[in-house]
PDB file of N, CA and C in Angstrom:
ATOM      1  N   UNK A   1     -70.014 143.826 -54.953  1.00  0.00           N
ATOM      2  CA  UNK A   1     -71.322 143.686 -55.520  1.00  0.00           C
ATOM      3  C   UNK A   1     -71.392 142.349 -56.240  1.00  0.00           C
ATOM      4  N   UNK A   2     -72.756 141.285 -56.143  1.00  0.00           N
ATOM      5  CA  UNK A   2     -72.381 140.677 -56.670  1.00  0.00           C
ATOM      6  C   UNK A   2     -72.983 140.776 -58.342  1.00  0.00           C
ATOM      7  N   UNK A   3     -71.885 139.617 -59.312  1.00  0.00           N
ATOM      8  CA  UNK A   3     -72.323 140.007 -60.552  1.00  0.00           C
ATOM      9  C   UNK A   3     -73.565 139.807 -60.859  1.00  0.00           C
ATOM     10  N   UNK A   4     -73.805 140.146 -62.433  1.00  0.00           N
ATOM     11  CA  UNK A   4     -75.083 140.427 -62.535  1.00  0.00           C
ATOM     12  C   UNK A   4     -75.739 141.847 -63.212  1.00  0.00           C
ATOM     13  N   UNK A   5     -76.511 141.654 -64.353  1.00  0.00           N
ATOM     14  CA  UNK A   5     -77.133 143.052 -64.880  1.00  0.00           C
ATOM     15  C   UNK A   5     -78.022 143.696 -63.774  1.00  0.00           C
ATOM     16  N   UNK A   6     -78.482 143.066 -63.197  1.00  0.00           N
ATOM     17  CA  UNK A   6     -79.709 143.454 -62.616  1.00  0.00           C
ATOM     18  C   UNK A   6     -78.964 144.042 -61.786  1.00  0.00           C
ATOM     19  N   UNK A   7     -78.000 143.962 -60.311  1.00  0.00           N
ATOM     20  CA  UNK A   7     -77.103 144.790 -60.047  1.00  0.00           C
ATOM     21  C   UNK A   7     -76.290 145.775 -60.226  1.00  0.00           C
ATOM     22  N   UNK A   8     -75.836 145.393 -61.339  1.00  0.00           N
ATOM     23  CA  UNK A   8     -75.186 146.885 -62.627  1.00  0.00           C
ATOM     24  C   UNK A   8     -76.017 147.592 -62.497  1.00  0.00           C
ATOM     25  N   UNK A   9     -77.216 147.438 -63.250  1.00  0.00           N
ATOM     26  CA  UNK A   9     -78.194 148.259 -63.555  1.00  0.00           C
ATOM     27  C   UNK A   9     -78.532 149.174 -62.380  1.00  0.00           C
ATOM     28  N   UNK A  10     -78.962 148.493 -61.252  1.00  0.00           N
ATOM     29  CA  UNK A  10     -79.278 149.259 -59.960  1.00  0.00           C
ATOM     30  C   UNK A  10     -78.469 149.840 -59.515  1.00  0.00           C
ATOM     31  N   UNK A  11     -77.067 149.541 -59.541  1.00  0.00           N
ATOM     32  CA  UNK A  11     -76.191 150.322 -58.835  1.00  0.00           C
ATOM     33  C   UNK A  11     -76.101 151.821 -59.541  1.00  0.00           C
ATOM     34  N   UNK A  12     -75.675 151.650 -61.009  1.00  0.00           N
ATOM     35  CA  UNK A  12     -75.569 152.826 -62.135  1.00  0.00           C
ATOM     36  C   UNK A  12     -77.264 153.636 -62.089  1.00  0.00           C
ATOM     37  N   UNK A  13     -78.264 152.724 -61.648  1.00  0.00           N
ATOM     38  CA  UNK A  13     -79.216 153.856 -61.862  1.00  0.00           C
ATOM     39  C   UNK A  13     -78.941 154.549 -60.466  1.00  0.00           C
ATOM     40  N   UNK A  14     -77.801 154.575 -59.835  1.00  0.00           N
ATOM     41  CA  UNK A  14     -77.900 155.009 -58.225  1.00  0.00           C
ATOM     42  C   UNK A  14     -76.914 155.828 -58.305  1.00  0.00           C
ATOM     43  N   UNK A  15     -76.416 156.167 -59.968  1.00  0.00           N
ATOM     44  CA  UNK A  15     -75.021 157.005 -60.219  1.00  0.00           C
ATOM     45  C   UNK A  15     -73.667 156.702 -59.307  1.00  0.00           C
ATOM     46  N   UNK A  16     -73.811 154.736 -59.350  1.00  0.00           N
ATOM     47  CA  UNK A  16     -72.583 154.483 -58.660  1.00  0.00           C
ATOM     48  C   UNK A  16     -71.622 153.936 -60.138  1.00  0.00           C
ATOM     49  N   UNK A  17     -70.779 153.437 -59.365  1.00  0.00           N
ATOM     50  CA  UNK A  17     -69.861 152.915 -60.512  1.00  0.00           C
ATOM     51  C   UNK A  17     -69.521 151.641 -60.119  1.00  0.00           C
ATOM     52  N   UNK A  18     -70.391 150.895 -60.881  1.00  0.00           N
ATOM     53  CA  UNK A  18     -70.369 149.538 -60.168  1.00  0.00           C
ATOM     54  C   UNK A  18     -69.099 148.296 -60.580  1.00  0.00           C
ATOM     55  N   UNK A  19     -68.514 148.089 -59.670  1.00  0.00           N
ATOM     56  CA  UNK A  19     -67.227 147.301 -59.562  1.00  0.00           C
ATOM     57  C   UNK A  19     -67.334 145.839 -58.999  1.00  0.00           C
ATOM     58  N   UNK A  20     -67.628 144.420 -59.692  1.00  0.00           N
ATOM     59  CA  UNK A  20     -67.856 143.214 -59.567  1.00  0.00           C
ATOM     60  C   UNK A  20     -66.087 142.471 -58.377  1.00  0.00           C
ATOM     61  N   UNK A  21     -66.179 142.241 -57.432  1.00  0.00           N
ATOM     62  CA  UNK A  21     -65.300 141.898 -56.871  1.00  0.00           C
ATOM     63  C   UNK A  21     -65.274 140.516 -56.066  1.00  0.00           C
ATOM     64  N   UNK A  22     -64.561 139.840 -56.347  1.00  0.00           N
ATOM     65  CA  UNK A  22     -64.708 138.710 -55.301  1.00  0.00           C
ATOM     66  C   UNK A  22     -64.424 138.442 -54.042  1.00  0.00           C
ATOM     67  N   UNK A  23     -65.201 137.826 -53.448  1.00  0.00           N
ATOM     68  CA  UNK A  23     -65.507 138.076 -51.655  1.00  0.00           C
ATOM     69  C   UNK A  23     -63.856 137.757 -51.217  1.00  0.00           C
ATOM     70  N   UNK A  24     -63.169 136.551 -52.055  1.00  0.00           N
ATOM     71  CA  UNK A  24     -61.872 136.800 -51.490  1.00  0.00           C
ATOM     72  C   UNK A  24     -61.137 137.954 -51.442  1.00  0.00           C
ATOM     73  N   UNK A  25     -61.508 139.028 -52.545  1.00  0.00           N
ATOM     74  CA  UNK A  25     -60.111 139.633 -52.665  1.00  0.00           C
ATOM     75  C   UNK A  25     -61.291 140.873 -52.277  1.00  0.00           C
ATOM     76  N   UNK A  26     -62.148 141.146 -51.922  1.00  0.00           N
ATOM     77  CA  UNK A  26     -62.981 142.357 -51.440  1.00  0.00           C
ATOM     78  C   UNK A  26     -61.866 143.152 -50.064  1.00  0.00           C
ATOM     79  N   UNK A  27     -61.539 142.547 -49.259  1.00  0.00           N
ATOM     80  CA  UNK A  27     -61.041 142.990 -48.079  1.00  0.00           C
ATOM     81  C   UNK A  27     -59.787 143.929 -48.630  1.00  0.00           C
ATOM     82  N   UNK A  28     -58.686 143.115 -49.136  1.00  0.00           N
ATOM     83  CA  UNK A  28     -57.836 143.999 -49.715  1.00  0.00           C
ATOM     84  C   UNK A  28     -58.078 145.317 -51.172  1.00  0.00           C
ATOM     85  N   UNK A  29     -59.511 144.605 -51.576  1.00  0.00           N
ATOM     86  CA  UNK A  29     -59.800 146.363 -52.716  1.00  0.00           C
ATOM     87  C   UNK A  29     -60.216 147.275 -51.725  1.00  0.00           C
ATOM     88  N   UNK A  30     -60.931 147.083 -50.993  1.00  0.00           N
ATOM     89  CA  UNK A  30     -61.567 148.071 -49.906  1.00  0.00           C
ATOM     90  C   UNK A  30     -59.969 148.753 -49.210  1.00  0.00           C
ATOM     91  N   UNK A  31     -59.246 147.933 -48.636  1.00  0.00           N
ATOM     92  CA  UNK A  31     -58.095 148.237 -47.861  1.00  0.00           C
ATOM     93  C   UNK A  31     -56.773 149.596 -49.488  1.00  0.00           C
ATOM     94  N   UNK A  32     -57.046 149.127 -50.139  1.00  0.00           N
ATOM     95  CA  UNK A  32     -56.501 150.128 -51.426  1.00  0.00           C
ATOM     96  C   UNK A  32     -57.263 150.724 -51.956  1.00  0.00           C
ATOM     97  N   UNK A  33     -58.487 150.967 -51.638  1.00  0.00           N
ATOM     98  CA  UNK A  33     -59.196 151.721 -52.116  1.00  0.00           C
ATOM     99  C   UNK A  33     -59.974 151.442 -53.651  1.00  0.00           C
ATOM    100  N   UNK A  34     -59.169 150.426 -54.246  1.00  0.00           N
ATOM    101  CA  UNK A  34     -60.000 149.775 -55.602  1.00  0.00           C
ATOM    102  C   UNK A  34     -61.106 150.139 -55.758  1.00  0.00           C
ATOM    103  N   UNK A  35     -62.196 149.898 -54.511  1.00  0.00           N
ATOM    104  CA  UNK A  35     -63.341 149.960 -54.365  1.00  0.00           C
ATOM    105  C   UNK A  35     -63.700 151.097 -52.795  1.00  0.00           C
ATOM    106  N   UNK A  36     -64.843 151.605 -53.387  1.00  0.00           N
ATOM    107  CA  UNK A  36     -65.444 152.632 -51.609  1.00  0.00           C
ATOM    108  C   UNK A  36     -66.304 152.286 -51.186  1.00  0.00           C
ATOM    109  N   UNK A  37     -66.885 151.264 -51.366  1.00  0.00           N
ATOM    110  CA  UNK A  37     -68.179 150.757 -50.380  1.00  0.00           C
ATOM    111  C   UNK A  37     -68.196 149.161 -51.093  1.00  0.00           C
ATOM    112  N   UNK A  38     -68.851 148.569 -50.375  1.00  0.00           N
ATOM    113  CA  UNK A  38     -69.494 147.124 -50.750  1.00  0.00           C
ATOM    114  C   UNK A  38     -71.193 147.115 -49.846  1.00  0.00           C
ATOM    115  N   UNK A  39     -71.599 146.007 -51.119  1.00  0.00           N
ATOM    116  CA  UNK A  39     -72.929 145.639 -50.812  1.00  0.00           C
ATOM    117  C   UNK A  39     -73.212 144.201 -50.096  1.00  0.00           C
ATOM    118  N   UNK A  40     -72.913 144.462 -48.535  1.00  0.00           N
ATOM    119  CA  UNK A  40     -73.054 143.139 -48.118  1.00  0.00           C
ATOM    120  C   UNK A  40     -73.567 143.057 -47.154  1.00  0.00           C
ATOM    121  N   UNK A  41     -74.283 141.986 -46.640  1.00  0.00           N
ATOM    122  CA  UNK A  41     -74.613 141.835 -44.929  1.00  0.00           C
ATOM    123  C   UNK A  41     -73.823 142.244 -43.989  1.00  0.00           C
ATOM    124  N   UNK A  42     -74.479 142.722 -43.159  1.00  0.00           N
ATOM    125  CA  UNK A  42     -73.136 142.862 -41.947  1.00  0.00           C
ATOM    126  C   UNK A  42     -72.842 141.852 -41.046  1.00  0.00           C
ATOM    127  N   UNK A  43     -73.735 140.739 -41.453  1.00  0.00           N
ATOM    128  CA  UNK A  43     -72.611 139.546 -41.054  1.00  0.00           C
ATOM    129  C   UNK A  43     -71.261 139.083 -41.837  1.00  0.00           C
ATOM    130  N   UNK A  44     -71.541 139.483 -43.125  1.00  0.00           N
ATOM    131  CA  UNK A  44     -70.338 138.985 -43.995  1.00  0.00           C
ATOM    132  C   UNK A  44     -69.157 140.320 -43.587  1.00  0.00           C
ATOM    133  N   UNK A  45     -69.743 141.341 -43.409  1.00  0.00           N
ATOM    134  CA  UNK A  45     -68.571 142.271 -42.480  1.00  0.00           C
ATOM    135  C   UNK A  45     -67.685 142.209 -41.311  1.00  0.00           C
ATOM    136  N   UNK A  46     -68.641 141.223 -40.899  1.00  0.00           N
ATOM    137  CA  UNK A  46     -68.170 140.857 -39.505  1.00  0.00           C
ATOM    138  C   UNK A  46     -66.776 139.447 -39.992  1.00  0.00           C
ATOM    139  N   UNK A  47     -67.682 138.426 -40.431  1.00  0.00           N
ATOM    140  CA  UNK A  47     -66.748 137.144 -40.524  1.00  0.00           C
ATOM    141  C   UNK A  47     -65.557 137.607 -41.113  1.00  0.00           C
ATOM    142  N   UNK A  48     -65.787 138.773 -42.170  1.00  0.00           N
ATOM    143  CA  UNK A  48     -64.617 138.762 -43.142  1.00  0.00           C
ATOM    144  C   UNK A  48     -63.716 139.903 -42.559  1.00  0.00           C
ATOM    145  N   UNK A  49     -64.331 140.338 -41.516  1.00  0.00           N
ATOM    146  CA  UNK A  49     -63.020 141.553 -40.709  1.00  0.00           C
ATOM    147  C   UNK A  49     -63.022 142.789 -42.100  1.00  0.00           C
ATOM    148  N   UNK A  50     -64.138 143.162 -42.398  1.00  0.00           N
ATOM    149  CA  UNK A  50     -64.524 144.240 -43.531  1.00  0.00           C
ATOM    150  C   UNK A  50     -64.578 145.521 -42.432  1.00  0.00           C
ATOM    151  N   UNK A  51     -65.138 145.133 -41.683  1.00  0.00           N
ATOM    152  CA  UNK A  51     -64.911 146.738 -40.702  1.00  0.00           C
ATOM    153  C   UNK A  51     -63.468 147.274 -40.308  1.00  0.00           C
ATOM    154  N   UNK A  52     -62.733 146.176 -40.517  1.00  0.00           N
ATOM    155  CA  UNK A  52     -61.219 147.143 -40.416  1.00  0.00           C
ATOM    156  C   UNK A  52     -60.870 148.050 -41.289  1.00  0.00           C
ATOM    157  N   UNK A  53     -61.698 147.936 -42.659  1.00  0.00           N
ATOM    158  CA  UNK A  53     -61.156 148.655 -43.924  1.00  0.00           C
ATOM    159  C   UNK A  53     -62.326 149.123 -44.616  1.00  0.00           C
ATOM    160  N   UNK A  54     -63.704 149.473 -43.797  1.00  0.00           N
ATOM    161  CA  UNK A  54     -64.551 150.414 -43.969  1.00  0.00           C
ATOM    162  C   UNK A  54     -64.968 151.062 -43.413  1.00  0.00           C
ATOM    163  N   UNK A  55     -65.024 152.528 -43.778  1.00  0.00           N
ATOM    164  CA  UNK A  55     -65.338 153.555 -42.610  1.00  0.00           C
ATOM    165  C   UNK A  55     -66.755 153.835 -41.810  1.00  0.00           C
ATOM    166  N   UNK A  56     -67.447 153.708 -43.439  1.00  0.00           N
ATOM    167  CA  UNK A  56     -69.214 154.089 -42.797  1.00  0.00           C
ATOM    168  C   UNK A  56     -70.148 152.381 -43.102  1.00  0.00           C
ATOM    169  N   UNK A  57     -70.864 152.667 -42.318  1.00  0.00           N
ATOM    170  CA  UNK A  57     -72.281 151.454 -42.788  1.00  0.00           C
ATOM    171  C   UNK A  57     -73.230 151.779 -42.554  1.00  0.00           C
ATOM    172  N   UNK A  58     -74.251 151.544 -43.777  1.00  0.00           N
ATOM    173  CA  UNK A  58     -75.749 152.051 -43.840  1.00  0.00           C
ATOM    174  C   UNK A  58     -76.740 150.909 -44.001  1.00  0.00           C
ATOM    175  N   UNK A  59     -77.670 150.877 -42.624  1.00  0.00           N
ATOM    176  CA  UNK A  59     -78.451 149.808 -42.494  1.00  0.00           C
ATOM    177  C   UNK A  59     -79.632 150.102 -43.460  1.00  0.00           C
ATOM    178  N   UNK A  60     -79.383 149.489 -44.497  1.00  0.00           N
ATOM    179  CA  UNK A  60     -80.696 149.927 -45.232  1.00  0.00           C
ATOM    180  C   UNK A  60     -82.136 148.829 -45.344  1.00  0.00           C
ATOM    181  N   UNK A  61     -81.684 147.518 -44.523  1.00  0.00           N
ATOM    182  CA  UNK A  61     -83.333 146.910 -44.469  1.00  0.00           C
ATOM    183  C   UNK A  61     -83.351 146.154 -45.890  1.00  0.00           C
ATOM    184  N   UNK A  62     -82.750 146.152 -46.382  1.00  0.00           N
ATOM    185  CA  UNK A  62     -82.895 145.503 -47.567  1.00  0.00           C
ATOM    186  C   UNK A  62     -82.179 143.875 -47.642  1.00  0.00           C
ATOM    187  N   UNK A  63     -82.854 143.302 -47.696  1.00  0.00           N
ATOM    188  CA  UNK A  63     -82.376 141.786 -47.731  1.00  0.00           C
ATOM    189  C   UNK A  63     -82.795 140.507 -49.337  1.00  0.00           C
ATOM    190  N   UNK A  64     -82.045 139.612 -49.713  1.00  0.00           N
ATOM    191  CA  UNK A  64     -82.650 139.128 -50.596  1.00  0.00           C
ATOM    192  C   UNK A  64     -83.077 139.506 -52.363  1.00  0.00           C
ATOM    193  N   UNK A  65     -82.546 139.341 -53.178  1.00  0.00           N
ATOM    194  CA  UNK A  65     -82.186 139.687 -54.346  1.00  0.00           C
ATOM    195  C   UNK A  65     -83.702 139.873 -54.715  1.00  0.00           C
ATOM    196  N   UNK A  66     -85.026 139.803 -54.211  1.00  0.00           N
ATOM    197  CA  UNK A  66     -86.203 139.941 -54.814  1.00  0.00           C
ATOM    198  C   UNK A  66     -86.844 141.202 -54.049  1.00  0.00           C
ATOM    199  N   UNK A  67     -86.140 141.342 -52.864  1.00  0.00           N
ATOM    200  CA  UNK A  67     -86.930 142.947 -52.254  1.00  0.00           C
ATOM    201  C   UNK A  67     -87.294 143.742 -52.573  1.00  0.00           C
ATOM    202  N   UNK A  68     -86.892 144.569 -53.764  1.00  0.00           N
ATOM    203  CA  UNK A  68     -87.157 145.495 -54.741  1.00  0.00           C
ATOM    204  C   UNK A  68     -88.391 145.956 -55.001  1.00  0.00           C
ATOM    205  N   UNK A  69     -88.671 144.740 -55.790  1.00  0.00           N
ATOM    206  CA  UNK A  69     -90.314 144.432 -56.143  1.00  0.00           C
ATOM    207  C   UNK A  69     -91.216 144.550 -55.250  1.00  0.00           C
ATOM    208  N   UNK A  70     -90.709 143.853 -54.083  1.00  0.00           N
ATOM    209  CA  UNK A  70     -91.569 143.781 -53.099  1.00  0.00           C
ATOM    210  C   UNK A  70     -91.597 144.859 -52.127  1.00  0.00           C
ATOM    211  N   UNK A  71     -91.507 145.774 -51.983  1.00  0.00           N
ATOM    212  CA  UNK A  71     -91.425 147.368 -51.413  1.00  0.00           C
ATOM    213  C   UNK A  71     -92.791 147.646 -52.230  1.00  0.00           C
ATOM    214  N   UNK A  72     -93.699 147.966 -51.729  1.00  0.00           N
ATOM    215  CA  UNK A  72     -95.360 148.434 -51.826  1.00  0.00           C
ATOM    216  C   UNK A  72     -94.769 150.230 -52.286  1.00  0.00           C
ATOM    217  N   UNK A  73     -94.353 150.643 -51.500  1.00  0.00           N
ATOM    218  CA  UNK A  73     -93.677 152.279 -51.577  1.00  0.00           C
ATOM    219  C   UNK A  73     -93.237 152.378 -52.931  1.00  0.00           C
ATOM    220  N   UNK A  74     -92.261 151.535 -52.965  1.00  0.00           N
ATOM    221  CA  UNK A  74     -91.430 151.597 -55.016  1.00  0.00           C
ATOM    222  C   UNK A  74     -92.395 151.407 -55.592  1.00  0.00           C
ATOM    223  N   UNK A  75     -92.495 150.001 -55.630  1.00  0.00           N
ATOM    224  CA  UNK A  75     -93.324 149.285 -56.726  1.00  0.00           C
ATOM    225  C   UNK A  75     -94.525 150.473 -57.173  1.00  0.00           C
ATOM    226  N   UNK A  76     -94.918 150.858 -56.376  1.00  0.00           N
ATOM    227  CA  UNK A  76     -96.880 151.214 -56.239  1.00  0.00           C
ATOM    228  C   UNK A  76     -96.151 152.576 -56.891  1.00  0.00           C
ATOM    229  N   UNK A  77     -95.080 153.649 -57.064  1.00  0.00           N
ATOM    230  CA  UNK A  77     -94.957 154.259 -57.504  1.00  0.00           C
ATOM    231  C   UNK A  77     -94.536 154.485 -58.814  1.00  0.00           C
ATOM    232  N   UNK A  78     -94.380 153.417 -59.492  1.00  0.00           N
ATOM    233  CA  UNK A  78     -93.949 153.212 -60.524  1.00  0.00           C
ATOM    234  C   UNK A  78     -95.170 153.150 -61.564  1.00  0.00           C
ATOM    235  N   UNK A  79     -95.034 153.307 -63.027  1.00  0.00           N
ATOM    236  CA  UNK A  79     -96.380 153.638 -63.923  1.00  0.00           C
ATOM    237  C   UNK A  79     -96.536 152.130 -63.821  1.00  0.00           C
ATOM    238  N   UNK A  80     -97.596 151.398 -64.495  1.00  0.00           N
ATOM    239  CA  UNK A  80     -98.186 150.624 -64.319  1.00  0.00           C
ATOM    240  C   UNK A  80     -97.472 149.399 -65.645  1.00  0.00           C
ATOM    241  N   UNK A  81     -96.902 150.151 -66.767  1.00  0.00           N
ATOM    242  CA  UNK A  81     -96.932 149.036 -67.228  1.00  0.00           C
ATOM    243  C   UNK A  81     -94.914 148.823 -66.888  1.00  0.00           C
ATOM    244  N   UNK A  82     -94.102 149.530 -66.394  1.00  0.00           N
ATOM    245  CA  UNK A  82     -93.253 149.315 -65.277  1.00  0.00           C
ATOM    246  C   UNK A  82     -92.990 148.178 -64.029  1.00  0.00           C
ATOM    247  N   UNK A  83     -94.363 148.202 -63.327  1.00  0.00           N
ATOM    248  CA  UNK A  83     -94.650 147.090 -62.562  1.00  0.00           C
ATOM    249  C   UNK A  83     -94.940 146.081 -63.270  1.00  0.00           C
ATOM    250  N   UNK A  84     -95.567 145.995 -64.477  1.00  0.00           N
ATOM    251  CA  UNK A  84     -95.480 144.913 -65.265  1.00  0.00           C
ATOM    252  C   UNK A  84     -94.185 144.187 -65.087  1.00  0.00           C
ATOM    253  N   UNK A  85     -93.449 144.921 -65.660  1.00  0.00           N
ATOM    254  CA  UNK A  85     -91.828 144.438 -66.047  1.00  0.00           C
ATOM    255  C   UNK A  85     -90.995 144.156 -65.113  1.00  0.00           C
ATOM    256  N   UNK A  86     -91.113 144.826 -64.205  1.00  0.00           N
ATOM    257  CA  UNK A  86     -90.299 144.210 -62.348  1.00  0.00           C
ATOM    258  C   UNK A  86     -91.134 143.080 -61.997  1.00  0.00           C
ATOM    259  N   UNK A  87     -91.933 142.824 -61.961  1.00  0.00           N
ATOM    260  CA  UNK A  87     -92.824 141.678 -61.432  1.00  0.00           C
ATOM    261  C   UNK A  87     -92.392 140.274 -62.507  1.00  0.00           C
ATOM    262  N   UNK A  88     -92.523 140.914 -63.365  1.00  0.00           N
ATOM    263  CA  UNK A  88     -92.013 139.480 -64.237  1.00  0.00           C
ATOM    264  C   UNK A  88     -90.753 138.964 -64.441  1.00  0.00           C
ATOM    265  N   UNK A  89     -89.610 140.519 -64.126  1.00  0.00           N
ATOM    266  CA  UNK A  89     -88.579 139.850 -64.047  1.00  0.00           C
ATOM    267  C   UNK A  89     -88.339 139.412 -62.934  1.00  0.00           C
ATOM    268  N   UNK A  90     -88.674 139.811 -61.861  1.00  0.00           N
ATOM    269  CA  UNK A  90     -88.390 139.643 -60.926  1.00  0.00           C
ATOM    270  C   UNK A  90     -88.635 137.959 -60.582  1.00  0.00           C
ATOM    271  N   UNK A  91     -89.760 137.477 -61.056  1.00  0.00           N
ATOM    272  CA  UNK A  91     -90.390 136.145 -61.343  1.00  0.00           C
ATOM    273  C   UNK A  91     -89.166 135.188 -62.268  1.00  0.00           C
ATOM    274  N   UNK A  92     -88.887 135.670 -63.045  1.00  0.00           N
ATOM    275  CA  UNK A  92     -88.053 135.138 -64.020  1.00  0.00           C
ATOM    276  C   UNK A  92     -86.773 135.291 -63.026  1.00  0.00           C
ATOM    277  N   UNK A  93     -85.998 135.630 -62.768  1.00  0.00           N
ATOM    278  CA  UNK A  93     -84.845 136.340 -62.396  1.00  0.00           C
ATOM    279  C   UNK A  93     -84.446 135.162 -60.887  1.00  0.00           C
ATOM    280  N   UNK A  94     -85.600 135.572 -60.211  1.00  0.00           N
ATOM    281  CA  UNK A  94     -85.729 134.854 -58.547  1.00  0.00           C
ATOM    282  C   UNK A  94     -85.855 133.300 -58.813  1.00  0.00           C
ATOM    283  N   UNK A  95     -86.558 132.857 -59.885  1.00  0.00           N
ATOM    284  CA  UNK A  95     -87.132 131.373 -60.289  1.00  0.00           C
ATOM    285  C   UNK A  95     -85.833 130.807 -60.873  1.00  0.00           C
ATOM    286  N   UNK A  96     -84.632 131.781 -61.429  1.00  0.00           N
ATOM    287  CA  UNK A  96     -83.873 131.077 -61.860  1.00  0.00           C
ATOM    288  C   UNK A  96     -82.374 131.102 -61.044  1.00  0.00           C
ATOM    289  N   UNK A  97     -82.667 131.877 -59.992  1.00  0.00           N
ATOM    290  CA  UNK A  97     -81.471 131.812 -58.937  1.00  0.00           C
ATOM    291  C   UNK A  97     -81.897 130.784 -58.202  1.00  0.00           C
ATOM    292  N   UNK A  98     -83.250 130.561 -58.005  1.00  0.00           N
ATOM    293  CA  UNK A  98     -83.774 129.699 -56.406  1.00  0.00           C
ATOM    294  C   UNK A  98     -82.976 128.340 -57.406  1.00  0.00           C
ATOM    295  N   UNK A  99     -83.347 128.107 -58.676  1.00  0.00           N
ATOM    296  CA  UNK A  99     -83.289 126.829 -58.590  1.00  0.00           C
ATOM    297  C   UNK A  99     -81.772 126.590 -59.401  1.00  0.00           C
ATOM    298  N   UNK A 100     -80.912 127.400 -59.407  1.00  0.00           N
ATOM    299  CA  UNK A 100     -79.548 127.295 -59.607  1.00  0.00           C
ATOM    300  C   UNK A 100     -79.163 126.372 -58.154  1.00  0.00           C
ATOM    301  N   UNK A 101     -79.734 126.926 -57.102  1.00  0.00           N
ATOM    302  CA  UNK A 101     -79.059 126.904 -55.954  1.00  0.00           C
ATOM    303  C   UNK A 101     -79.528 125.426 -55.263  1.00  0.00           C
ATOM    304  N   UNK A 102     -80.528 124.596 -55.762  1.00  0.00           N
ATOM    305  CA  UNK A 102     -81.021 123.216 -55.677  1.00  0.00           C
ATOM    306  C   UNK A 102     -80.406 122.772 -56.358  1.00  0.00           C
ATOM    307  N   UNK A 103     -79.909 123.107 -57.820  1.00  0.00           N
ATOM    308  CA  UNK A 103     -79.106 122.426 -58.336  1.00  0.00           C
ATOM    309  C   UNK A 103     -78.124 121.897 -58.131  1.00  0.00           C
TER     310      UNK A 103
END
């Protein structure tokens, strides 16, 4: 998973137990069990030979650290001043990764 509250947060509101690992050493926690799942593309499964040392994969459609928000289904179900607060962080949050990454 990568780090990050906003990840914590989502994972634990998902009653996981969220474990920060680095893409180098992911293959061997998965392979000992350190860790039981990872949150990654299944291209990064592929390059990194992650399918040797995971059993299941769930295509869930989800791409991009701002998707969340943008799900009409979530969002629109949420009380109103809720969507307040995802929308802005999400604004805040996305505005300050995009431009880490120009940096």
């Amino acid at each position: 998973m990568p780090d990050g509250n906003m990840f914590r947060d989502l994972f634990a509101s998902l009653e996981a137990q969220p474990v920060t690992v680095n893409i180098r050493e992911l293959y061997e926690a998965l392979k000992t069990r350190r860790v039981d799942a990872q949150e990654k593309p299944v291209v990064i499964t592929e390059v990194n030979r992650l399918y040797e040392v995971t059993r299941y994969i769930s295509i869930t459609n989800h791409s991009g650290r701002d998707q969340l928000a943008r799900q009409p289904k979530v969002l629109d179900g949420l009380p109103s001043d809720v969507q307040d607060v995802v929308q802005r962080n999400v604004k805040k949050y996305v505005g300050a990764q995009r431009a880490s990454r120009t940096s």
